[in-house]
Protein backbone atom coordinates (compact mmCIF):
# COMPACT_ATOMS: atom_id res chain seq x y z
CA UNK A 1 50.35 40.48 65.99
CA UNK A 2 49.74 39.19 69.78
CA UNK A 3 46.43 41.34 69.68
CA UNK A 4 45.04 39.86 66.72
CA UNK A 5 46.06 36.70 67.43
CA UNK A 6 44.14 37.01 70.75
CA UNK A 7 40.85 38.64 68.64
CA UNK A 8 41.22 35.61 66.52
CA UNK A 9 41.32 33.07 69.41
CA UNK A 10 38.06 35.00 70.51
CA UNK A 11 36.32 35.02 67.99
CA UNK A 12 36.53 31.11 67.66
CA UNK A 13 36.01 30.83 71.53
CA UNK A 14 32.90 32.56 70.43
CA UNK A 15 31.70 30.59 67.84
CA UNK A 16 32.63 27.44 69.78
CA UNK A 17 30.45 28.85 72.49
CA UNK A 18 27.55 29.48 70.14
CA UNK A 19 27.92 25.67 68.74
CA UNK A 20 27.99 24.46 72.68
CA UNK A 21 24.88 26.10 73.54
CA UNK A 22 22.79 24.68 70.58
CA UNK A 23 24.02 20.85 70.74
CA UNK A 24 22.20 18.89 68.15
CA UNK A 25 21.76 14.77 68.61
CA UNK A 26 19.28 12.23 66.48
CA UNK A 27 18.28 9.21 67.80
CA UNK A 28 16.16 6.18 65.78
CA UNK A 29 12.96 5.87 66.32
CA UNK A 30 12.35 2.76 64.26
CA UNK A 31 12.75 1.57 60.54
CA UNK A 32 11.25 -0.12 57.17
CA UNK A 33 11.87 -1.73 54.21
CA UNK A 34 10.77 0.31 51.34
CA UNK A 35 8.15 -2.63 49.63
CA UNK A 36 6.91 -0.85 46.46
CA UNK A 37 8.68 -3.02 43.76
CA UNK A 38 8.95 -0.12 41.50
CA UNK A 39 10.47 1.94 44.21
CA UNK A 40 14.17 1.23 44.03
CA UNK A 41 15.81 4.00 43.89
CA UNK A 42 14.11 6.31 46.90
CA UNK A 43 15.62 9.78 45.72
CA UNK A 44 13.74 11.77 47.77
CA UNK A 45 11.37 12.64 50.17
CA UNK A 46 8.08 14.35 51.44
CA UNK A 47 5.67 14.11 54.14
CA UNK A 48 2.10 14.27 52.60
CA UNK A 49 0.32 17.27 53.87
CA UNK A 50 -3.27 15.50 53.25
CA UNK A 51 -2.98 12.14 54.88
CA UNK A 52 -0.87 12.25 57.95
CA UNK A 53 1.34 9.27 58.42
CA UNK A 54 1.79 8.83 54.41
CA UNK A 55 5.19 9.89 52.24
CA UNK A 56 5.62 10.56 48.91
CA UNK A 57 8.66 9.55 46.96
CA UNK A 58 10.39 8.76 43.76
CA UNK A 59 13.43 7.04 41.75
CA UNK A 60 16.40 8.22 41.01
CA UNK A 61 17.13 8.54 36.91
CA UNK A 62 16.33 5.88 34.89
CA UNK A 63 11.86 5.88 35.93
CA UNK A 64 9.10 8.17 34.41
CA UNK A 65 7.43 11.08 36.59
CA UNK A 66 6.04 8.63 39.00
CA UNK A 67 5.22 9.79 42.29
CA UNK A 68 4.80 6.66 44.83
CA UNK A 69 2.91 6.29 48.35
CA UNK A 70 4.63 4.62 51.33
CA UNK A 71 3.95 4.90 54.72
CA UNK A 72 5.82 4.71 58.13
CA UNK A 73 6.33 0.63 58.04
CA UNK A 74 7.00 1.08 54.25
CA UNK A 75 4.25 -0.30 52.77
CA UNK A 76 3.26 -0.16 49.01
CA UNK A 77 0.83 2.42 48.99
CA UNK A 78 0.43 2.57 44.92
CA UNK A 79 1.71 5.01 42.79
CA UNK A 80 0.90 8.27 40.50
CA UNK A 81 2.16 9.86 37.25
CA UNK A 82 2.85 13.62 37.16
CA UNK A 83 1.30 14.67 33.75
CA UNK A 84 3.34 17.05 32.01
CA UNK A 85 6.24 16.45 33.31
CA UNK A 86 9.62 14.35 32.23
CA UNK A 87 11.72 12.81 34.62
CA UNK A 88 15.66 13.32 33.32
CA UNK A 89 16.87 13.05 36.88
CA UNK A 90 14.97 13.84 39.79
CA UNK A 91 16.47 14.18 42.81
CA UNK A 92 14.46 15.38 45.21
CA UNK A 93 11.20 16.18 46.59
CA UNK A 94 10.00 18.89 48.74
CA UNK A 95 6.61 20.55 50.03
CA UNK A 96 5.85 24.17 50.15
CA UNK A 97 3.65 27.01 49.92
CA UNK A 98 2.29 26.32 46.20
CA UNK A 99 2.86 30.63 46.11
CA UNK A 100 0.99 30.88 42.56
CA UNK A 101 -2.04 29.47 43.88
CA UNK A 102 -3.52 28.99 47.99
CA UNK A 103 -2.07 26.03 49.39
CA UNK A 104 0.61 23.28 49.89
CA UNK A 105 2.54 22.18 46.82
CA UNK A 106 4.75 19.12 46.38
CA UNK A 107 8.12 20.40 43.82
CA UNK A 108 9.76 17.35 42.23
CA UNK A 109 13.48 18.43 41.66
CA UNK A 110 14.25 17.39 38.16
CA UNK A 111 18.34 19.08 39.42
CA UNK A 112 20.58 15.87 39.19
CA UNK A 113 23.29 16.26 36.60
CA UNK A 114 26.36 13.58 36.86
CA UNK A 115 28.06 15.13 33.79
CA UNK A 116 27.59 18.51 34.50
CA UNK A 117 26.09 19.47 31.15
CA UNK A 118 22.48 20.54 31.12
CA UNK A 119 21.74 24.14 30.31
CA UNK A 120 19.05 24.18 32.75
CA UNK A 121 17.39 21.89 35.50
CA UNK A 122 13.55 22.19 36.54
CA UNK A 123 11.53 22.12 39.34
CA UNK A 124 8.00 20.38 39.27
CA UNK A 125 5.18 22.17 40.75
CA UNK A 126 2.15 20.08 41.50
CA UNK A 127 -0.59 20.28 44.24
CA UNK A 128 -0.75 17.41 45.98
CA UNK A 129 -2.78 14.51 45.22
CA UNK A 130 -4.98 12.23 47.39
CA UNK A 131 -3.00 9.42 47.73
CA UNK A 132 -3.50 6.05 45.77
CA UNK A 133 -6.07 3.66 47.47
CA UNK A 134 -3.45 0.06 47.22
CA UNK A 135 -0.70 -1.50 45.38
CA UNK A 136 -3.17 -1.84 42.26
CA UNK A 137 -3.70 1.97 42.16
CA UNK A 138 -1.10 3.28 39.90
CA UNK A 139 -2.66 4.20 36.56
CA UNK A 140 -3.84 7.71 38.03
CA UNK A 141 -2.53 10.67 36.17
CA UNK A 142 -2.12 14.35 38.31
CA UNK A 143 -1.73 17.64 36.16
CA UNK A 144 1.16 20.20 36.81
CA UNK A 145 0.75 23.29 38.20
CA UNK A 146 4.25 25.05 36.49
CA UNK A 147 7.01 23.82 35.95
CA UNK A 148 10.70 26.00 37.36
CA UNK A 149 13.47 26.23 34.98
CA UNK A 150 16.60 27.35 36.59
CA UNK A 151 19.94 27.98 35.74
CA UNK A 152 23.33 28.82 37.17
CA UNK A 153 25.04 31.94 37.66
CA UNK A 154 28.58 30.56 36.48
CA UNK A 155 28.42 26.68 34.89
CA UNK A 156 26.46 23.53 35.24
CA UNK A 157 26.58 21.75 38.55
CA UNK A 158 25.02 18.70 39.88
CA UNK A 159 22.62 18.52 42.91
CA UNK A 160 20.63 16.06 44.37
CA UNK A 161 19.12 18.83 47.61
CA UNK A 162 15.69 21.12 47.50
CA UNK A 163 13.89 23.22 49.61
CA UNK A 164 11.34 25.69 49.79
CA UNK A 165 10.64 28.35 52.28
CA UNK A 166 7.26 29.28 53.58
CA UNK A 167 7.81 32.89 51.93
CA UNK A 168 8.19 30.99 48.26
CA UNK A 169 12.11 30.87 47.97
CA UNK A 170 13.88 28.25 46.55
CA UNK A 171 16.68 26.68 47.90
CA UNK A 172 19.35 24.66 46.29
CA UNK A 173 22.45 22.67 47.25
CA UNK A 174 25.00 21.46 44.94
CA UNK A 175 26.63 18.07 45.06
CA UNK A 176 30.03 18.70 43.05
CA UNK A 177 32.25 15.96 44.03
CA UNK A 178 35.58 17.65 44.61
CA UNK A 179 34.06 20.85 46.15
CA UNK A 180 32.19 22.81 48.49
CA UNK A 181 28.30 22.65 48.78
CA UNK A 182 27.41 25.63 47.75
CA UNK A 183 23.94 27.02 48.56
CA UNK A 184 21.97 28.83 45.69
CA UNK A 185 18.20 30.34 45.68
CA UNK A 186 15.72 31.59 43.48
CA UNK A 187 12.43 32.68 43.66
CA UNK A 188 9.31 30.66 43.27
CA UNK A 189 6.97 33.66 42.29
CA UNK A 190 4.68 33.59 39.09
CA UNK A 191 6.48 33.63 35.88
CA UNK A 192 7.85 32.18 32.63
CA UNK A 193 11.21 31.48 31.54
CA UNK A 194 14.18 30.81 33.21
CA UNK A 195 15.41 31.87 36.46
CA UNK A 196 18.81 32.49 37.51
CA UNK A 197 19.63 30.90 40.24
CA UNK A 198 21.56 33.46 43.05
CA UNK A 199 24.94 31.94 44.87
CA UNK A 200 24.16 32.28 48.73
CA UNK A 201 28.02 30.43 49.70
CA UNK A 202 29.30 27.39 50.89
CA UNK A 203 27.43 25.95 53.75
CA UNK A 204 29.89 24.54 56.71
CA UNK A 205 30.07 21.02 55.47
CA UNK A 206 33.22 19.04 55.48
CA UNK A 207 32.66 17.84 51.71
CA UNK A 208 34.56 14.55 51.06
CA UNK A 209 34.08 11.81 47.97
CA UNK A 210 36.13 9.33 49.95
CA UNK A 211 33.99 9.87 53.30
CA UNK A 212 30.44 9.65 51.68
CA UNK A 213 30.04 13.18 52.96
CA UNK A 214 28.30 14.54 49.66
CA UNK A 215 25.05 16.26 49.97
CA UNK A 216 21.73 14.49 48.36
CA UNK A 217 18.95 15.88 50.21
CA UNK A 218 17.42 19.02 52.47
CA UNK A 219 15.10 19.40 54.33
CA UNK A 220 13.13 22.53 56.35
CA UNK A 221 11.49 22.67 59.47
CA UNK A 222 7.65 23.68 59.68
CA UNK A 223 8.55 27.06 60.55
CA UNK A 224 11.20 27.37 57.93
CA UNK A 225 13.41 28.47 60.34
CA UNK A 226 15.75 25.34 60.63
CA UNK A 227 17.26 23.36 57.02
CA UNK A 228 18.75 20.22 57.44
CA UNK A 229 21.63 18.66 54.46
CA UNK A 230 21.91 15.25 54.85
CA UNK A 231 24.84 13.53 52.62
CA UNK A 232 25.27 9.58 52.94
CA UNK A 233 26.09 9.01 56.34
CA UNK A 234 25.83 12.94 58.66
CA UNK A 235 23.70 15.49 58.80
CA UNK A 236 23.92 19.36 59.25
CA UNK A 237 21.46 21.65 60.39
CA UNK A 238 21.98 25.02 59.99
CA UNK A 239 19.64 28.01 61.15
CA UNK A 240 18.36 30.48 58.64
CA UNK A 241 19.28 34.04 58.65
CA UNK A 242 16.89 35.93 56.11
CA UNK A 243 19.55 36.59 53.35
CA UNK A 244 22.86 35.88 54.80
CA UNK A 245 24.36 32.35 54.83
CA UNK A 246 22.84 29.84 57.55
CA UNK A 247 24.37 29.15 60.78
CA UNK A 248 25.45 26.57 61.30
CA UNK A 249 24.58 24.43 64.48
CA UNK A 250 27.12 21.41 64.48
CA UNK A 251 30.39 20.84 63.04
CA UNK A 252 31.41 20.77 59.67
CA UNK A 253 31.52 16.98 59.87
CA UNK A 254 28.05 17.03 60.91
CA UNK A 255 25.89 14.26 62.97
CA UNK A 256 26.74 10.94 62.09
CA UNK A 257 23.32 8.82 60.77
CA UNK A 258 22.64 6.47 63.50
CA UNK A 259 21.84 3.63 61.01
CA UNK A 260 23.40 2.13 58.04
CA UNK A 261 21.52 2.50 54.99
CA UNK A 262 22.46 1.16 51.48
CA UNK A 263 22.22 4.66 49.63
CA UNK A 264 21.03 6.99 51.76
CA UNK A 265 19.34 10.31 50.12
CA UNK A 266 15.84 11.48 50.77
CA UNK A 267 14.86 13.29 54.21
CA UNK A 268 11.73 15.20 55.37
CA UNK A 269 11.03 17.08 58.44
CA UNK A 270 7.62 14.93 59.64
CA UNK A 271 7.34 17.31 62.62
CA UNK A 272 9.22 19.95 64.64
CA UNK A 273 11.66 17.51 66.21
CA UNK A 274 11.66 14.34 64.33
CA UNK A 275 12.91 13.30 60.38
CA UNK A 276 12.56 10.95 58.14
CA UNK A 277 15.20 9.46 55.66
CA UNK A 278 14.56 7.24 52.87
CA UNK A 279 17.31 5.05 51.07
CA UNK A 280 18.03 3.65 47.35
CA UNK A 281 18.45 0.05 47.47
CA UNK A 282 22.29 0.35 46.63
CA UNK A 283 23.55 -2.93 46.31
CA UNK A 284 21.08 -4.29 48.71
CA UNK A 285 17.77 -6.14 47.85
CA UNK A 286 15.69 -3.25 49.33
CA UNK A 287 15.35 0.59 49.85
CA UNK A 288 15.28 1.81 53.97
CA UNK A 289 13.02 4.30 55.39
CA UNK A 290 14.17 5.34 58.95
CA UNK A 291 12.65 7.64 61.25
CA UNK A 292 14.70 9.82 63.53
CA UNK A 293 14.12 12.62 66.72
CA UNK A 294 15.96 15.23 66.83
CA UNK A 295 17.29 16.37 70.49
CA UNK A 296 17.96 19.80 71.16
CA UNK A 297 20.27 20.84 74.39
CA UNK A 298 18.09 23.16 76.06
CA UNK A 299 14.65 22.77 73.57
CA UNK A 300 14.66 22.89 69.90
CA UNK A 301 15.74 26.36 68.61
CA UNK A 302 12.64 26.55 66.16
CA UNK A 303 9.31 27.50 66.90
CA UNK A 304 6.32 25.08 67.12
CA UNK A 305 3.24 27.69 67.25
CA UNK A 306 3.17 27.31 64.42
């Protein structure tokens, strides 16, 4: 019993050790009022990959498929509507390889499911647009690529947290309220139908309802070597191992956000080292956008060659 005790205390010396030599820290770089008045429920994310310095975002339920421009002072940059597509409750949005076709794709996560009833959630595929030229541009309408349909291996769950990987996977994180976040992926090959989504397990997070510590966004790195799970006030980064679950690289509590925000839940890498977080307008007048860097003890543990 003394032996494995001792193996035990090792092993968790270990993995302390591991967690010491990759400290992770944010700090704020500045911050915005979201001023689009139809943007009041920032659900998520993404940093254009046409126009550097613009975002792309969307509302929570309740909108239409509109995708709206903002930039870094959170100006109202007009607006789009994603033909084709129906907006039940999107929840995210994420770029990626557009894998059916060359090039970038923005996926609007249409995964957000309170009740836990639908049969299926879908993912948007769209290439991106150029962005709208002012407030007064918003009548523009962009096609769809394909749309995702995804289910789950056991029941229904709700999730507010998308990525994809430069090699085309999908990556989802669930949001049940009185359990673990539980990391799921699929494939984002050609295809029709649906897919089944395949359980990966339940990232380190330290999951709480009463602490706000619920997951409603991911992002990855450039690389795709690095995802970050924000909830509404930490985040957790976690390094990717192929396959296996992610490692993670802070404490199951996570990094505490360095701001207040009304309803935090978009985020976007907009560079190797720095993020960017949107907000819904909560009970407040406005929606936040905050910019963070991320410090790294030692350098950042993700590659920037590329």
């Amino acid at each position: 019993m003394l032996r494995l005790s001792l193996i035990a205390a090792g092993l968790v010396a270990a993995a302390t050790h591991a967690l010491a030599q990759t400290p992770v820290r944010v700090e704020t770089i500045d911050t915005a009022i979201l001023a689009a008045p139809r943007l009041v429920e920032s659900s998520g994310v993404a940093m254009s990959v046409l126009v550097p310095g613009v975002y792309w975002s969307h509302n929570d339920s309740g909108d239409g498929p509109f995708l709206y421009a903002t930039d870094s002072a959170g100006r109202d940059l007009g607006a789009v509507r994603v033909g084709g597509a129906r907006a039940v409750d999107w929840e995210d949005l994420t770029a990626g390889p557009c894998v059916i076709v060359p090039g970038r794709c923005l996926y609007a996560a249409d995964i957000g499911d309170n009740g836990g009833r639908r049969a299926h959630v879908v993912v948007y595929r769209l290439r991106e647009p150029a962005p709208p030229s002012g407030p007064a541009d918003t009548a523009r309408t962009v096609p769809l690529l394909d749309s995702l349909v995804l289910v789950y291996p056991d029941h229904p769950h709700d999730a507010e947290a998308l990525a994809v990987t430069p090699g085309g996977g999908v990556l989802l994180v669930t949001k049940d309220r009185f359990g673990p976040a539980v990391l799921l992926r699929a494939s984002a090959s050609p295809g029709t139908g649906t897919r089944t989504l395949e359980a990966v397990g339940p990232l380190a997070i330290e999951t709480g309802l009463l602490t706000g510590r619920i997951v409603t966004g991911a992002a990855l790195s450039p690389d795709g070597t690095l995802l970050v799970v924000r909830t509404y006030v930490s985040l957790h980064f976690f390094r990717l191992r192929g396959d296996s679950l992610p490692l993670p690289l802070n404490r199951p509590r996570g990094i505490p956000i360095p701001v207040v925000e009304p309803q935090g839940e978009g985020i976007a890498f907009e560079g190797p080292d720095r993020l960017v977080l949107t907000s819904e307008r909560g009970s407040a007048r406005h929606g936040t956008l905050v910019r963070l860097r991320i410090l790294f003890a030692g350098g950042p543990p993700i590659r920037q060659d590329h």
